[in-house]
C-alpha atoms as a PDB file:
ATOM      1  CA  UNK A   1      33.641 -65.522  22.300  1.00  0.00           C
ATOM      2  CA  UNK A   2      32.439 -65.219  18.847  1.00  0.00           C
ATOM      3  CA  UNK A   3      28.627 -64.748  20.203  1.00  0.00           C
ATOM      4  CA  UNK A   4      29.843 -61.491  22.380  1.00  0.00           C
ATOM      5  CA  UNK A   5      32.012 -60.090  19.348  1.00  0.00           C
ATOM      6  CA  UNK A   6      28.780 -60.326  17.136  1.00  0.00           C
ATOM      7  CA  UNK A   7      27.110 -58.923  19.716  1.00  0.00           C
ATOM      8  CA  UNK A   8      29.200 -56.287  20.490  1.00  0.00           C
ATOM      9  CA  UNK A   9      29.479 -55.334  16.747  1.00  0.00           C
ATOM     10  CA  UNK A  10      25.704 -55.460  16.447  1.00  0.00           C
ATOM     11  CA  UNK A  11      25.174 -53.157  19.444  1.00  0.00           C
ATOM     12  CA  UNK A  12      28.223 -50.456  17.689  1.00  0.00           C
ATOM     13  CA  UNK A  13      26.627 -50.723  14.827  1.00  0.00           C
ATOM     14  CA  UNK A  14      22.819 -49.958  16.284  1.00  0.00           C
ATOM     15  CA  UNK A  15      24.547 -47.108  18.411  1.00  0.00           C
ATOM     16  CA  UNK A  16      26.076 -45.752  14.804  1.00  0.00           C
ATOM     17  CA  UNK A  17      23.165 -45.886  13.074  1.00  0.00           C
ATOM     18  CA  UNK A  18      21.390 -43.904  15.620  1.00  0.00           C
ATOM     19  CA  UNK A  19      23.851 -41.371  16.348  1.00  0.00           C
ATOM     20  CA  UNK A  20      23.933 -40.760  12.774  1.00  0.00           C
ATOM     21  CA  UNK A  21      20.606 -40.619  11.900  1.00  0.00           C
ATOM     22  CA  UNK A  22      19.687 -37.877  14.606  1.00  0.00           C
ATOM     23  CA  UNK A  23      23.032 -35.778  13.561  1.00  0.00           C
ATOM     24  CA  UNK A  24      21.009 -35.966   9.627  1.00  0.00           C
ATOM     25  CA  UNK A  25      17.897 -35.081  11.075  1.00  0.00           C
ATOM     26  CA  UNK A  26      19.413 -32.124  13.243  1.00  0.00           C
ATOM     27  CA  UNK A  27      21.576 -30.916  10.056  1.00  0.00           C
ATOM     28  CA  UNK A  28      17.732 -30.822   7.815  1.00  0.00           C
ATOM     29  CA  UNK A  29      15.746 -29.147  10.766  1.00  0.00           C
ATOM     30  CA  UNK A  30      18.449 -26.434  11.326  1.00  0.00           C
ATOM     31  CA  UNK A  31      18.739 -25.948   7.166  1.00  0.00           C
ATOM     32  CA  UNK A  32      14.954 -25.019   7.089  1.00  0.00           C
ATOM     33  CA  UNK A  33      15.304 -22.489  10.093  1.00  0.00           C
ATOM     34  CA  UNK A  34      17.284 -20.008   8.691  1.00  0.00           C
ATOM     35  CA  UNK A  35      15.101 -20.130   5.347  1.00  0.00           C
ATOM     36  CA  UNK A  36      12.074 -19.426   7.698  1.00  0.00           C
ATOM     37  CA  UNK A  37      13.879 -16.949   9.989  1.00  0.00           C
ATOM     38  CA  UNK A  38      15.488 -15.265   6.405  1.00  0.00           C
ATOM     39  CA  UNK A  39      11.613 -15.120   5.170  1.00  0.00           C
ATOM     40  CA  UNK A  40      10.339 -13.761   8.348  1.00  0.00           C
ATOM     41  CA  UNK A  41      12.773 -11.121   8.467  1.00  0.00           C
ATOM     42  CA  UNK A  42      12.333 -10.198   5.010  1.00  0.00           C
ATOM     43  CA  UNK A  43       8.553  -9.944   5.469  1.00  0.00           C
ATOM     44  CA  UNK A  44       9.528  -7.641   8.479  1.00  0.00           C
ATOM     45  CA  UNK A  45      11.967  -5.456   6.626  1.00  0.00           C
ATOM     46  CA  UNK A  46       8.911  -4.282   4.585  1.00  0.00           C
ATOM     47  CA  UNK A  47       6.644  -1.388   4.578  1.00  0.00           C
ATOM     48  CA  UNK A  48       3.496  -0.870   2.693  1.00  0.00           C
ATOM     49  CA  UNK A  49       2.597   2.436   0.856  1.00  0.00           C
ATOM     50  CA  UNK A  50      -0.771   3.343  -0.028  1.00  0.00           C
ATOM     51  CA  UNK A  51      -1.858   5.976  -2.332  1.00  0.00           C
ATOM     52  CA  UNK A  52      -5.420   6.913  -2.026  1.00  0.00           C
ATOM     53  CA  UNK A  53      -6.647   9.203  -4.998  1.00  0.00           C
ATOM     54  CA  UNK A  54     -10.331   9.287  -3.837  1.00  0.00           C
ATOM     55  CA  UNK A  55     -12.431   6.544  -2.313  1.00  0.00           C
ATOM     56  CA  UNK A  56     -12.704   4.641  -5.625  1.00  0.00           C
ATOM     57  CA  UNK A  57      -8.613   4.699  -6.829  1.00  0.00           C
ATOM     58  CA  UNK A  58      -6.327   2.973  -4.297  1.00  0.00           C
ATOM     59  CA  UNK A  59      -2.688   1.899  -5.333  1.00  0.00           C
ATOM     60  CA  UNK A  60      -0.296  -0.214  -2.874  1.00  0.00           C
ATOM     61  CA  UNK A  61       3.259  -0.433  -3.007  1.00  0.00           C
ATOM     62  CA  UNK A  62       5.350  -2.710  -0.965  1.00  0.00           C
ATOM     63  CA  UNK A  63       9.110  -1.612  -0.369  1.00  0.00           C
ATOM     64  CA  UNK A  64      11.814  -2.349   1.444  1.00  0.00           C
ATOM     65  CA  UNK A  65      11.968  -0.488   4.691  1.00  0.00           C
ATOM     66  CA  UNK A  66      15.473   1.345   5.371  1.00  0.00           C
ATOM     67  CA  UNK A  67      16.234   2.206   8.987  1.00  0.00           C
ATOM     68  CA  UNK A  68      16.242   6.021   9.199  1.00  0.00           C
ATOM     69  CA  UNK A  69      13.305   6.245   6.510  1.00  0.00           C
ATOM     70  CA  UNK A  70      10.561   8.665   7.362  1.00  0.00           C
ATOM     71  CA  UNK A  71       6.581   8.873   5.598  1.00  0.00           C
ATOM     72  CA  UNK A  72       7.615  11.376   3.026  1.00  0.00           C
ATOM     73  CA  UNK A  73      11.159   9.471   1.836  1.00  0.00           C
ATOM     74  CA  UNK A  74       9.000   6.226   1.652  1.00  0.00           C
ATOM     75  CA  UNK A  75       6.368   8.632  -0.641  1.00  0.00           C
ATOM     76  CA  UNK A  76       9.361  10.035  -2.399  1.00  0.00           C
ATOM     77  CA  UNK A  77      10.788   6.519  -2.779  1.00  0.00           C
ATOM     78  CA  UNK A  78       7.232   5.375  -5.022  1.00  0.00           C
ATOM     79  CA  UNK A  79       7.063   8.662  -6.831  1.00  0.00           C
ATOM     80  CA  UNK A  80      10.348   8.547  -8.318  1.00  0.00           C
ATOM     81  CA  UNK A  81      10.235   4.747  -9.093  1.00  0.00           C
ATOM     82  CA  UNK A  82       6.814   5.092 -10.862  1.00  0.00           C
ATOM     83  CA  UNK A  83       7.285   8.703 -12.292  1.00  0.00           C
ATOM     84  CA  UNK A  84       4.369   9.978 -10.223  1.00  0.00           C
ATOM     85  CA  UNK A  85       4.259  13.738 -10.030  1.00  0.00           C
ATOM     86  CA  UNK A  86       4.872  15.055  -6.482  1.00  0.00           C
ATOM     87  CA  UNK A  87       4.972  18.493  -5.012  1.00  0.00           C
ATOM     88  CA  UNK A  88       5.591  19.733  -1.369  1.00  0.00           C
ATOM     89  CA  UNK A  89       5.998  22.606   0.272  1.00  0.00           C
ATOM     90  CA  UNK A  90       8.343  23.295   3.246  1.00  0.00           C
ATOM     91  CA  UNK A  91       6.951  24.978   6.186  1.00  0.00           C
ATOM     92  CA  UNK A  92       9.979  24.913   8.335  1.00  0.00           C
ATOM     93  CA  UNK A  93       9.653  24.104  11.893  1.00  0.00           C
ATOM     94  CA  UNK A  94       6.239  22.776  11.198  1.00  0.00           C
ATOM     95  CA  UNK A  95       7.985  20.490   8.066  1.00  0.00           C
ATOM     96  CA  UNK A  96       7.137  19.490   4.711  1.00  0.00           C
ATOM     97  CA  UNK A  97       3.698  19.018   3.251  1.00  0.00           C
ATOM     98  CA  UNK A  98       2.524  17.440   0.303  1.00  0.00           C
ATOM     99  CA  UNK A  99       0.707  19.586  -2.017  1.00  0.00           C
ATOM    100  CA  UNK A 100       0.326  17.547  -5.060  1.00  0.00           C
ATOM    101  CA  UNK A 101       0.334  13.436  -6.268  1.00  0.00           C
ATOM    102  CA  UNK A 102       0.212  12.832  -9.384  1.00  0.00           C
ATOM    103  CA  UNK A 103      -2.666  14.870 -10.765  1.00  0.00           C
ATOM    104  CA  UNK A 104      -4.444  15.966  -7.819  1.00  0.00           C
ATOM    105  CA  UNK A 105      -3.894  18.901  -6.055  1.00  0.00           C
ATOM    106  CA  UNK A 106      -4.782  20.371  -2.363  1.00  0.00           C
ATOM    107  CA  UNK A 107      -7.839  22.055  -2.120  1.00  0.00           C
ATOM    108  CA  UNK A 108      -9.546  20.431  -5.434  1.00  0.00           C
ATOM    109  CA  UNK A 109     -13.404  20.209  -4.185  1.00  0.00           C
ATOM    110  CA  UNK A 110     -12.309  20.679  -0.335  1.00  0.00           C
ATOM    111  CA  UNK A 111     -10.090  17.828  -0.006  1.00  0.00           C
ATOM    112  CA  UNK A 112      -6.073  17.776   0.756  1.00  0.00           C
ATOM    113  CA  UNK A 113      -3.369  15.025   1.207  1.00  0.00           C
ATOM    114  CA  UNK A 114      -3.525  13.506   4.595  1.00  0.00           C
ATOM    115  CA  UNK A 115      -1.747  10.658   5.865  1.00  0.00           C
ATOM    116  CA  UNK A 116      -1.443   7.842   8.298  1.00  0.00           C
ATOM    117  CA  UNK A 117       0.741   4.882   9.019  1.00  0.00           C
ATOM    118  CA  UNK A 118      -0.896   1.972  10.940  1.00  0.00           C
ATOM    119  CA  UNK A 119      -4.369   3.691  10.719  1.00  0.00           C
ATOM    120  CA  UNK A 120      -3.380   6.412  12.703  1.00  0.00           C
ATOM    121  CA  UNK A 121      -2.987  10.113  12.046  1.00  0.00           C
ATOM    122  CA  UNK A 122       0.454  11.383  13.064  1.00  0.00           C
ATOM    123  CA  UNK A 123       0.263  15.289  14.828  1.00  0.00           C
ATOM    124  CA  UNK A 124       3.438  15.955  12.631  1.00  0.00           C
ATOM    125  CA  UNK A 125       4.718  16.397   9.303  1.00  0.00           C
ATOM    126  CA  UNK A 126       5.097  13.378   7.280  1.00  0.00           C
ATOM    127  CA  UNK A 127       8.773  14.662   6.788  1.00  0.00           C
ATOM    128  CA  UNK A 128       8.990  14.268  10.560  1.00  0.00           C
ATOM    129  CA  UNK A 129       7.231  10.364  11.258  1.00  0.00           C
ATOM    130  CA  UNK A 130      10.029   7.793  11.114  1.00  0.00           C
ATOM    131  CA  UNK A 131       8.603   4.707  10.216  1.00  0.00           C
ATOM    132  CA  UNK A 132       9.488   1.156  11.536  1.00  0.00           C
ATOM    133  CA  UNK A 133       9.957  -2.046   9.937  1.00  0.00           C
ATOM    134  CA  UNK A 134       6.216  -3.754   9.202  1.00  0.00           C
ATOM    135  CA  UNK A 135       4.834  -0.140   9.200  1.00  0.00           C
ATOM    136  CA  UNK A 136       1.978   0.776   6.808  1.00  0.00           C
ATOM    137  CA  UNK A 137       1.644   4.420   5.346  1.00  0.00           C
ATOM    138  CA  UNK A 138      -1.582   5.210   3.595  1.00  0.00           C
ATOM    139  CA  UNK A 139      -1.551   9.164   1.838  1.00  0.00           C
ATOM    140  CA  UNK A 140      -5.552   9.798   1.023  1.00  0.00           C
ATOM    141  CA  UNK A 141      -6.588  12.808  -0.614  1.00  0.00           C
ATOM    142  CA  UNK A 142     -10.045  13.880   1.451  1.00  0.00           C
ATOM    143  CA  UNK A 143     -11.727  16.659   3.261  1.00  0.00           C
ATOM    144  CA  UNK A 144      -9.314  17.314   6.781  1.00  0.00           C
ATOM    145  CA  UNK A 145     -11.025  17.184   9.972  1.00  0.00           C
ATOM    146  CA  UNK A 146      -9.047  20.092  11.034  1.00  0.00           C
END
């Protein structure tokens, strides 16, 4: 009788110590998956703004995307945060265009503020792009191909 009650004590124990140890194990795993998921998200909540003065003066500028946000509020977002001169004009149904960063202007030796996001030139107005999370907006100031 005593032999089965040590056994059966020995075997409850066992059978606690397991149980336990996986419910710890399960509680650490699922701690470090929402600090992952939270950094992943954050990473994708981003968007990256270049400014491209010539071919020799780059400047990048991560912020933090905002649903809604289109090329020109990102640009307008950097310019006012780093007191960067900006200028646009409106064109109406066509939209706004930049004229002016900082100290360069349209049509200095040929060139004019263009700009892309994801490497790609958009056939609108940068007041007109909306931009998605992970996005990447680059304004250069070169000769158009148009």
């Amino acid at each position: 009788m005593k032999k089965k009650l040590l056994l059966f004590s020995l075997a409850a124990v066992i059978i606690l110590a397991i149980v336990f140890g996986k419910s710890l194990f399960l509680e650490k795993n699922n701690n470090k998956m929402p600090v992952e998921n939270n950094l992943q998200n954050e990473i994708q909540k981003n968007i990256i703004l270049t400014i491209s003065y010539n071919k020799a003066t780059s400047e990048n500028y991560p912020l933090q995307f905002t649903e809604g946000m289109t090329a020109l509020d990102a640009l307008k977002k950097i310019t006012t945060e780093k007191s960067i001169i900006l200028e646009t004009k409106n064109y109406n149904d066509l939209g706004v265009f930049i004229e002016k960063i900082g100290n360069t202007k349209n049509g200095d030796d040929g060139n004019y503020w263009l700009y892309s996001v994801n490497g790609k030139q958009p056939p609108i107005a940068s007041d007109k792009t909306a931009l998605h999370a992970g996005d990447e907006i680059k304004f250069s100031f070169e000769k158009s191909p148009f």
